[in-house]
C-alpha atoms as a PDB file:
ATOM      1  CA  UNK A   1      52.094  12.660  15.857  1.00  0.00           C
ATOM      2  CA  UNK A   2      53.979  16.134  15.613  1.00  0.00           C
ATOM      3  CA  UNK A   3      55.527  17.178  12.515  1.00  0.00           C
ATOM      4  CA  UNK A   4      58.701  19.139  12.551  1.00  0.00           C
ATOM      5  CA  UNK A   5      58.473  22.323  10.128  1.00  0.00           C
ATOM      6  CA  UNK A   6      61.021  22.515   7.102  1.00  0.00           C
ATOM      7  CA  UNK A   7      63.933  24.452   6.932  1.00  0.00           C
ATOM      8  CA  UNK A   8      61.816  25.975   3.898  1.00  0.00           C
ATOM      9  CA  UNK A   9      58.962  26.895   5.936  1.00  0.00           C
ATOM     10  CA  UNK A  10      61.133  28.182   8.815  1.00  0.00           C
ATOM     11  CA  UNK A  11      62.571  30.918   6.867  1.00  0.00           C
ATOM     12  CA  UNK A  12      59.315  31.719   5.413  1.00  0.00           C
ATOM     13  CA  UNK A  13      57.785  31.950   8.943  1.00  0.00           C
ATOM     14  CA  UNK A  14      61.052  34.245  10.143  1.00  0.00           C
ATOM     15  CA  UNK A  15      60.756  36.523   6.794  1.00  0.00           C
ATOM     16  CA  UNK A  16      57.144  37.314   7.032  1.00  0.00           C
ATOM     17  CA  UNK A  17      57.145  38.082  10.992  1.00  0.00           C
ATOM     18  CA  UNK A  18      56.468  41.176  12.245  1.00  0.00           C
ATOM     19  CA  UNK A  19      54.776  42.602   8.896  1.00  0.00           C
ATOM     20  CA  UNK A  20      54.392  45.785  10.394  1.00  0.00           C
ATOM     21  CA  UNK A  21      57.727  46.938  11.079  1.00  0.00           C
ATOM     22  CA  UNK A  22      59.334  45.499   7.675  1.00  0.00           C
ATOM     23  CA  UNK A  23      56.816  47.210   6.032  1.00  0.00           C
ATOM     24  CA  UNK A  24      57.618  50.549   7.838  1.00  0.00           C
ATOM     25  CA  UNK A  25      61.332  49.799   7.740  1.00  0.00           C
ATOM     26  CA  UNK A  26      61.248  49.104   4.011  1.00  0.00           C
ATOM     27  CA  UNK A  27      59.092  51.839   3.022  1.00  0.00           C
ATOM     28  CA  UNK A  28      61.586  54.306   4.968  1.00  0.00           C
ATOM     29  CA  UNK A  29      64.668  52.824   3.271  1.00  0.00           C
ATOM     30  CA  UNK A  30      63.276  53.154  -0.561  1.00  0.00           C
ATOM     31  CA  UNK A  31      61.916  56.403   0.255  1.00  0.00           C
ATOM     32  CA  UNK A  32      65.233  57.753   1.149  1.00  0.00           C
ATOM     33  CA  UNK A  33      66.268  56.525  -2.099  1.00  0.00           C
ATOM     34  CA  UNK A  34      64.192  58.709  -3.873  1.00  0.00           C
ATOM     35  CA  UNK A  35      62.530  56.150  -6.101  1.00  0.00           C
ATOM     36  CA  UNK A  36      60.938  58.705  -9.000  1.00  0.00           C
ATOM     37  CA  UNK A  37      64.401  59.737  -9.268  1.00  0.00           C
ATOM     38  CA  UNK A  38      66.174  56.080  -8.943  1.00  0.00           C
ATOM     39  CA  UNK A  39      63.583  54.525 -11.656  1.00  0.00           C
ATOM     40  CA  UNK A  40      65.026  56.592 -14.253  1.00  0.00           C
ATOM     41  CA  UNK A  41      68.659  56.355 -13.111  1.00  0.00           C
ATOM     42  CA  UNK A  42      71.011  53.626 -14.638  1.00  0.00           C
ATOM     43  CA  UNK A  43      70.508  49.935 -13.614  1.00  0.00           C
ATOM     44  CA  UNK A  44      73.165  49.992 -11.296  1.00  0.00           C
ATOM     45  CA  UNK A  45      71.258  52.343  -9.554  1.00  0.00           C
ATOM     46  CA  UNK A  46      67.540  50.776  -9.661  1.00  0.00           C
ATOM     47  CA  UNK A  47      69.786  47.510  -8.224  1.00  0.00           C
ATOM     48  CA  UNK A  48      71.283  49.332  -5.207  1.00  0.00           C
ATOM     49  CA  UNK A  49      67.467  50.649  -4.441  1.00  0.00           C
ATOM     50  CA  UNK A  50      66.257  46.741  -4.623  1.00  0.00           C
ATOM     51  CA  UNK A  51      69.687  45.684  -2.146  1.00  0.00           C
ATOM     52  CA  UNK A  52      68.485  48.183   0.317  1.00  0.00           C
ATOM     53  CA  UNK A  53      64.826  47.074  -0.062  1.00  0.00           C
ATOM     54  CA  UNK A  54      66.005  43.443   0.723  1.00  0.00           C
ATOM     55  CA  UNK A  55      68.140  44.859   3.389  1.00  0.00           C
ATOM     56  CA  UNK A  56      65.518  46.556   5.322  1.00  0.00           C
ATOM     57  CA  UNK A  57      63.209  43.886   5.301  1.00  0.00           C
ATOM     58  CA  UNK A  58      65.516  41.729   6.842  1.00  0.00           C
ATOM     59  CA  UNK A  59      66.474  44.808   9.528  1.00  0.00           C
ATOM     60  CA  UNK A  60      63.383  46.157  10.097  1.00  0.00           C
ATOM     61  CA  UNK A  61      62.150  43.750  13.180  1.00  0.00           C
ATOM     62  CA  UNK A  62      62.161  44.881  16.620  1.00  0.00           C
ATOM     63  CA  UNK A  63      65.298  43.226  18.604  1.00  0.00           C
ATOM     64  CA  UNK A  64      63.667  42.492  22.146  1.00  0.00           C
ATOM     65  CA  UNK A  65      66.266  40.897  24.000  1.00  0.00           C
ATOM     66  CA  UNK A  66      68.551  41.869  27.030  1.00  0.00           C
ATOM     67  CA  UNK A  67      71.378  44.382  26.144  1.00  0.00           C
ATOM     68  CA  UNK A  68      73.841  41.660  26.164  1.00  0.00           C
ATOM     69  CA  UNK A  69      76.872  41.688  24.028  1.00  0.00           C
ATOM     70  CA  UNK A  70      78.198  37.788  22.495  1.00  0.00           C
ATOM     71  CA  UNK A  71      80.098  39.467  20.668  1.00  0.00           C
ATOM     72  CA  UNK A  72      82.791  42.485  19.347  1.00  0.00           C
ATOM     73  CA  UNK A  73      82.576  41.654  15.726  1.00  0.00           C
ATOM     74  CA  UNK A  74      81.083  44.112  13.518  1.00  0.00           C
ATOM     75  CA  UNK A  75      78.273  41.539  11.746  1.00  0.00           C
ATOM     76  CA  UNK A  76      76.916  40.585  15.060  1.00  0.00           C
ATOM     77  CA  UNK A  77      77.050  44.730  16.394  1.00  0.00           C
ATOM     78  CA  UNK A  78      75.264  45.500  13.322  1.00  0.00           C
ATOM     79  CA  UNK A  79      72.933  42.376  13.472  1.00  0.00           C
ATOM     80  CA  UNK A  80      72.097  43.440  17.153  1.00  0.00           C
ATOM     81  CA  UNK A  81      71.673  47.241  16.491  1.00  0.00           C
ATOM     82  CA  UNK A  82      69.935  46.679  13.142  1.00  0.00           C
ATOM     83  CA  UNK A  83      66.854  48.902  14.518  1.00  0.00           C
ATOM     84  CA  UNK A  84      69.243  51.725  14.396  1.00  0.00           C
ATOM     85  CA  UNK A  85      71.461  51.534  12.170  1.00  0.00           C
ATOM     86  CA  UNK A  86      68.432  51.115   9.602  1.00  0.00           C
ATOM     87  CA  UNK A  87      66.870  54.758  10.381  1.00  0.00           C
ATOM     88  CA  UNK A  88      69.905  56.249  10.919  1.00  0.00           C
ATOM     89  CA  UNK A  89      71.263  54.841   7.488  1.00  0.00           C
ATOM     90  CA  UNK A  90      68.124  56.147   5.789  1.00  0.00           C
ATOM     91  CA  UNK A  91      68.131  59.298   6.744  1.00  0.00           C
ATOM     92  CA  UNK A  92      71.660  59.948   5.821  1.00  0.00           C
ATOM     93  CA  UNK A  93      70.870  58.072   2.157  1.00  0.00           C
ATOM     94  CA  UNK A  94      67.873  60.942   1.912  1.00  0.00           C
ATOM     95  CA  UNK A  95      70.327  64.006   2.938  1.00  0.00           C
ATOM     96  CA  UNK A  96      72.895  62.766  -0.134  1.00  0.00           C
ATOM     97  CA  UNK A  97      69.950  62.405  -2.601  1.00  0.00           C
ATOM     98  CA  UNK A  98      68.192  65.325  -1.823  1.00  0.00           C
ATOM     99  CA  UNK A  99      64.241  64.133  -2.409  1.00  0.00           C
ATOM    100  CA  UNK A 100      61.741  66.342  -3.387  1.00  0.00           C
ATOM    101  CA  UNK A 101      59.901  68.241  -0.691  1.00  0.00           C
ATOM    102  CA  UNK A 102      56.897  65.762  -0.708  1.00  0.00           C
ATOM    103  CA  UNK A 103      59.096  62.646  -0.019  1.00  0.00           C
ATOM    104  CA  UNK A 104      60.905  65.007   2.938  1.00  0.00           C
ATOM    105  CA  UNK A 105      57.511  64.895   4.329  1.00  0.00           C
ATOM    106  CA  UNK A 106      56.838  61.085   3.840  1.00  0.00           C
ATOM    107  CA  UNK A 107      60.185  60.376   5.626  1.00  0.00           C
ATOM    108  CA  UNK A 108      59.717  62.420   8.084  1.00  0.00           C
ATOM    109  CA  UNK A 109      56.154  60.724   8.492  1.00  0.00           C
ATOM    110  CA  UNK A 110      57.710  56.764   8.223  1.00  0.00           C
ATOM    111  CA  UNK A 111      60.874  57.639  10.745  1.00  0.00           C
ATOM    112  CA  UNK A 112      58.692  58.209  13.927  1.00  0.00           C
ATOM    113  CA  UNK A 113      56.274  55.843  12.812  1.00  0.00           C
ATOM    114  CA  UNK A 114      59.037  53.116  12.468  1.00  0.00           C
ATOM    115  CA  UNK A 115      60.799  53.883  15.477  1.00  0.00           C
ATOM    116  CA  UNK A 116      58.043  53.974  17.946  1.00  0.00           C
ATOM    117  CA  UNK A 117      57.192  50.754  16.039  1.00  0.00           C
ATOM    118  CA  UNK A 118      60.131  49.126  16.348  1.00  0.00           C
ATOM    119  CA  UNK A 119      60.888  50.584  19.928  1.00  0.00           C
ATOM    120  CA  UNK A 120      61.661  47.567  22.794  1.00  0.00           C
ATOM    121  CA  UNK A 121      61.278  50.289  25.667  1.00  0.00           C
ATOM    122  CA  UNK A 122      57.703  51.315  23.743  1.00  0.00           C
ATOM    123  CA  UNK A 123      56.268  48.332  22.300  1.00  0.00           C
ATOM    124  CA  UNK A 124      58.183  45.330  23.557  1.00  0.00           C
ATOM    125  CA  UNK A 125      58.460  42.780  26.213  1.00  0.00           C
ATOM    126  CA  UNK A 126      61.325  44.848  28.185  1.00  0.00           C
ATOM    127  CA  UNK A 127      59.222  47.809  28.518  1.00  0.00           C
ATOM    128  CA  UNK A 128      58.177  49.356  31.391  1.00  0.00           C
ATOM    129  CA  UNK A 129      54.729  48.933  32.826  1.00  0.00           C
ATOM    130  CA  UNK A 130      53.868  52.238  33.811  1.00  0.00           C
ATOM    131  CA  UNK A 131      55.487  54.157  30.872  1.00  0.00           C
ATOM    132  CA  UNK A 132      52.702  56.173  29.585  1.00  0.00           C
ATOM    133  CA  UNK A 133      52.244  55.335  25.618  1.00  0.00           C
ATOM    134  CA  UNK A 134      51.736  59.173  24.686  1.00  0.00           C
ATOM    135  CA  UNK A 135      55.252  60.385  25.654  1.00  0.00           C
ATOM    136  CA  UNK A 136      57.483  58.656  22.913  1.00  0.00           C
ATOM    137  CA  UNK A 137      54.969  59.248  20.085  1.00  0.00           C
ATOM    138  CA  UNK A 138      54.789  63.223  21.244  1.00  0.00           C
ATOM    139  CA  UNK A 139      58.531  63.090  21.391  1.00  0.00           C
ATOM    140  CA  UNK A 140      59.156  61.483  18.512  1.00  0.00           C
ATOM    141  CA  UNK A 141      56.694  64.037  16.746  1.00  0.00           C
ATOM    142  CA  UNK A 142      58.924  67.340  18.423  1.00  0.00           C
ATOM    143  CA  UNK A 143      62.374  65.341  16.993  1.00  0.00           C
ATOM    144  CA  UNK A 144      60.770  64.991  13.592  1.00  0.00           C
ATOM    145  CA  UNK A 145      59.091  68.624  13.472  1.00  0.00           C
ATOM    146  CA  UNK A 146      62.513  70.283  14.750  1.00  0.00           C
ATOM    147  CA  UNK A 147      64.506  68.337  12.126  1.00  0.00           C
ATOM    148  CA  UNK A 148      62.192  69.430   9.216  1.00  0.00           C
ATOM    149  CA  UNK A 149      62.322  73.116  10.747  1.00  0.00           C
ATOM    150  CA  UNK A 150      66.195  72.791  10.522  1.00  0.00           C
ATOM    151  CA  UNK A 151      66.468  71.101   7.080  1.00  0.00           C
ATOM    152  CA  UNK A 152      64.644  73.995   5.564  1.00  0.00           C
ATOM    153  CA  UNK A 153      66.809  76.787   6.793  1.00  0.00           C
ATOM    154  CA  UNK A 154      67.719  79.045   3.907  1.00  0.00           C
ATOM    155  CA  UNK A 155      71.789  78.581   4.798  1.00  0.00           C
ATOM    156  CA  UNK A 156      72.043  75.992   1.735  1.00  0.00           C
ATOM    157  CA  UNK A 157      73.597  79.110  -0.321  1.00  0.00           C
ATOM    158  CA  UNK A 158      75.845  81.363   2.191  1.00  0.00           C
ATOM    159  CA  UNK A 159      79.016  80.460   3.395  1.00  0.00           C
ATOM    160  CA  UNK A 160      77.939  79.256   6.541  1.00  0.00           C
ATOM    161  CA  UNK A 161      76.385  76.166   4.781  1.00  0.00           C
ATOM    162  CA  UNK A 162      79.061  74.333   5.931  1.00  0.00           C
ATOM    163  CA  UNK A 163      79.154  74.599   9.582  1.00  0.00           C
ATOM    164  CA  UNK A 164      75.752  74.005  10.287  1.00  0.00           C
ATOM    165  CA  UNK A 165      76.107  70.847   7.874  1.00  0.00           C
ATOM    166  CA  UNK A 166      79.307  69.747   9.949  1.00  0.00           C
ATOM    167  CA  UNK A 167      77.484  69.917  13.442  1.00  0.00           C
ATOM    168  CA  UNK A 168      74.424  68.393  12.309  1.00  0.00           C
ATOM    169  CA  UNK A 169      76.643  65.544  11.445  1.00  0.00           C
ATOM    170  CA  UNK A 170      78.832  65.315  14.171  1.00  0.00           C
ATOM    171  CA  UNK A 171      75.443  65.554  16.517  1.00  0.00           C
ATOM    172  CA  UNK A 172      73.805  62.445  15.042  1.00  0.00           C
ATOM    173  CA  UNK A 173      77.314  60.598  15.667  1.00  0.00           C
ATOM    174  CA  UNK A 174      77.237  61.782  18.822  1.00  0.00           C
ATOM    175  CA  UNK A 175      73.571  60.749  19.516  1.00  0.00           C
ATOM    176  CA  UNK A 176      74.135  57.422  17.506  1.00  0.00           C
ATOM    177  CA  UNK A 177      77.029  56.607  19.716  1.00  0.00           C
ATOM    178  CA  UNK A 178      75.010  57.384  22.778  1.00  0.00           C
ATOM    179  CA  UNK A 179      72.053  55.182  21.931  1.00  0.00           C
ATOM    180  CA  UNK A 180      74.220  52.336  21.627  1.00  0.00           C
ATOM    181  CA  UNK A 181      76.360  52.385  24.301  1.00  0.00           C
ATOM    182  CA  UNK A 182      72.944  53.216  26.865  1.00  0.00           C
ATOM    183  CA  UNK A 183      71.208  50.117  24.749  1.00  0.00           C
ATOM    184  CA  UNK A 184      74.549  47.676  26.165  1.00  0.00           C
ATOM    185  CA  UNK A 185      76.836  48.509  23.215  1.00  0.00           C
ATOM    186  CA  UNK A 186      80.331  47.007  24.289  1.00  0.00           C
ATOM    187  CA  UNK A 187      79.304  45.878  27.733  1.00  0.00           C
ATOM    188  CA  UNK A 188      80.011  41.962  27.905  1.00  0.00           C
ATOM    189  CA  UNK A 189      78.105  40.082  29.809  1.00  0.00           C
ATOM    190  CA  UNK A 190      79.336  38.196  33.544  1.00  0.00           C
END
């Protein structure tokens, strides 16, 4: 005799998969939020840090399935691209809330660690076979150390700050944009 599993027990299966990358997801997205600062901040604030919390766990898990679009709306786009939109969120939650340099450093440790994680064309069934495994983590390592190296130039207090601000910005669009349009972003299926 077979027993079907409760709806219960369903989502509890569902919220607890893949440990590893909500863990790492989660960890990224309340360290961007620069908890010793948000834990003495109104309640508001401590309530926004819990929403994202709850939000990453949800996002974190690797999406290992064909780049096939079902469809345009924006819940399902961000549903699909949740992967992404979850680093690329956090990072841009740590640049407006300016952590202190030893939470920099623990970002910058969680954000390669999650995406090579979290990674289909690393880690999942869609990979390819004879990828070697060194290559993302030592490029993911060279993205992280340039972006530290770039985040600590002394331009915060010239007049320039602006410029290299606005092409930082307009680069991780650009880059954003890219990934999800080579992942199958607007491409309907036949």
């Amino acid at each position: 005799m077979t027993t079907t599993p409760t709806r219960a027990a369903l989502l509890v299966a569902r919220l607890t998969s893949r440990i590893t990358d909500r863990l790492l997801g989660t960890a990224l997205a309340v360290a961007a939020c620069d908890p010793p600062t948000a834990l003495h901040a109104s309640v508001l604030v401590r309530a926004l840090v819990l929403a994202a919390a709850a939000t990453a766990w949800w996002a974190a898990p690797m999406v290992d399935a064909r780049p096939v679009v079902a469809s345009a709306r924006w819940g399902t786009l961000a549903a699909r691209h949740r992967t992404t939109l979850l680093p690329a969120t956090a990072i841009a939650v740590a640049a407006a809330t300016g952590p202190p340099l030893w939470l920099v450093v623990c970002i910058a440790a969680l954000l390669p660690a999650y995406l090579l994680v979290t990674d289909p064309w690393t880690a999942g069934v869609t990979a390819p076979p004879d990828r070697p495994q060194a290559t993302p983590a030592l490029a993911a390592a060279a993205a992280t150390a340039v972006v530290l190296l770039a985040a600590q130039a002394p331009v915060a207090r010239t007049s320039w700050a602006r410029l290299p601000a606005s092409l930082a910005i307009a680069a991780t669009a650009v880059c954003l944009v890219l990934a999800l349009r080579g992942r199958g972003f607007g491409r309907q299926s036949s």
